[in-house]
N, C-alpha and C. Protein backbone atom coordinates (compact mmCIF):
# COMPACT_ATOMS: atom_id res chain seq x y z
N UNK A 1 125.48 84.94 99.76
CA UNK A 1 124.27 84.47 100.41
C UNK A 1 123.67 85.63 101.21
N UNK A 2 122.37 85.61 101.19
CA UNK A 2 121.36 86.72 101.61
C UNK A 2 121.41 86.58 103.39
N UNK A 3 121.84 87.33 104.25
CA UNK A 3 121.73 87.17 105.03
C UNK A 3 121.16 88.28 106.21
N UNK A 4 120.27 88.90 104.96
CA UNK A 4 119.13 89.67 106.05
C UNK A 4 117.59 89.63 105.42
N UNK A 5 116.97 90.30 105.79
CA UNK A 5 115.45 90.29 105.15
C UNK A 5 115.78 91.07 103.88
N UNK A 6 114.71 90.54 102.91
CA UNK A 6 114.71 91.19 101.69
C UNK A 6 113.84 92.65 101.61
N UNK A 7 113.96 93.63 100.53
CA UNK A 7 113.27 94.81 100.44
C UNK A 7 111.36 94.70 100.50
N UNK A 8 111.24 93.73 99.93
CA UNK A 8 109.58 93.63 100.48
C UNK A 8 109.06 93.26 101.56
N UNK A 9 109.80 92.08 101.89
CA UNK A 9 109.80 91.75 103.32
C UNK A 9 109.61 92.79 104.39
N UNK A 10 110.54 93.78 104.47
CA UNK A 10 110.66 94.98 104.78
C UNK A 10 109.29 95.61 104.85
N UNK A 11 109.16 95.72 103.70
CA UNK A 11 108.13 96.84 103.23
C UNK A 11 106.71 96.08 103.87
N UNK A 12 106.27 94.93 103.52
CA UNK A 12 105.23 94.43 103.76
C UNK A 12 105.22 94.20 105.61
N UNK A 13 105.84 94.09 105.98
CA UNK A 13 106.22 93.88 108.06
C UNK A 13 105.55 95.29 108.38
N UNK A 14 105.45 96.17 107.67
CA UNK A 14 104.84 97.42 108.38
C UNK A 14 103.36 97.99 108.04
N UNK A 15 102.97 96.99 106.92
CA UNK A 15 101.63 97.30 106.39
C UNK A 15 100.47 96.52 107.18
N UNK A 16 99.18 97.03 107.18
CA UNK A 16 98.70 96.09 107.76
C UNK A 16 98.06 95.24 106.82
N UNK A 17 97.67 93.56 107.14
CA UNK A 17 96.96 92.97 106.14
C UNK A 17 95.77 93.14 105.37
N UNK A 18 95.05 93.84 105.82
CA UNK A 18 93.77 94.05 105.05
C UNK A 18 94.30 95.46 104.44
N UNK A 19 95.49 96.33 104.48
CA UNK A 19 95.69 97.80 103.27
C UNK A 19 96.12 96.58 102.34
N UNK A 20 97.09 95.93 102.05
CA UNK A 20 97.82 95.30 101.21
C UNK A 20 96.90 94.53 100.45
N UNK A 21 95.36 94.16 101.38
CA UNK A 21 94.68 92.93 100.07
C UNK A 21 94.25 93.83 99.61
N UNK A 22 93.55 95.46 100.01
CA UNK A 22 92.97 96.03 99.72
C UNK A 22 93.91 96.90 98.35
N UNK A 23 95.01 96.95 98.64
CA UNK A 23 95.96 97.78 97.39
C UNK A 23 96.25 96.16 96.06
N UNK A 24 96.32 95.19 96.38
CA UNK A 24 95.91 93.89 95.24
C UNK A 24 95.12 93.91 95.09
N UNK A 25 93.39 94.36 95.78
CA UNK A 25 92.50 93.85 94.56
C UNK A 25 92.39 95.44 94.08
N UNK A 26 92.62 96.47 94.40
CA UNK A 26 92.27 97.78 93.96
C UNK A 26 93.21 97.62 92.50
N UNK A 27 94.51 97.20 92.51
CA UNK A 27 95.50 97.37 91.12
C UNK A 27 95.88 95.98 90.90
N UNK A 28 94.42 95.15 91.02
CA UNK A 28 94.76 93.57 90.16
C UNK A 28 95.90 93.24 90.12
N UNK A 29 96.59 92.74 91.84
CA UNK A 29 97.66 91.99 91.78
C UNK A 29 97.93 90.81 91.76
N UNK A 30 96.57 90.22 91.81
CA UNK A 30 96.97 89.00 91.54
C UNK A 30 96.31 88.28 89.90
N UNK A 31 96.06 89.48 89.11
CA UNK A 31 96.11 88.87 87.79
C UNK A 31 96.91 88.19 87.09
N UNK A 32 96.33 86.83 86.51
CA UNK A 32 97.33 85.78 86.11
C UNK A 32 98.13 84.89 87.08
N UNK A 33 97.74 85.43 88.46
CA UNK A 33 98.58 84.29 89.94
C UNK A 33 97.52 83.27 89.58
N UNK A 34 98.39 81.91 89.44
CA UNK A 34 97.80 80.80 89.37
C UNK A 34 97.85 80.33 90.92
N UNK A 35 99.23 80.27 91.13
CA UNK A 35 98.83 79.46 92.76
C UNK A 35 100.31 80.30 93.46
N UNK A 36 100.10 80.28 94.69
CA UNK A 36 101.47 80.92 95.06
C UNK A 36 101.49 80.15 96.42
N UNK A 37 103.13 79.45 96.75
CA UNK A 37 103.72 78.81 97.05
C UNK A 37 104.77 79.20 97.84
């Protein structure tokens, strides 16, 4: 059982939110996301 944060978790805690929407819509990350949950 996982009992620390995972590697993106990680990674994403230090980005700020608008680089990260800005690096998904720049390299279409959410092509084909129907719904996320």
């Amino acid at each position: 059982m996982n009992k620390g944060k995972y590697v993106f978790s990680q990674v994403i805690s230090v980005l700020d939110p608008n680089d990260f929407k800005k690096c998904v819509d720049r390299y279409k990350g959410n092509y084909k996301v129907l719904d996320f949950t």
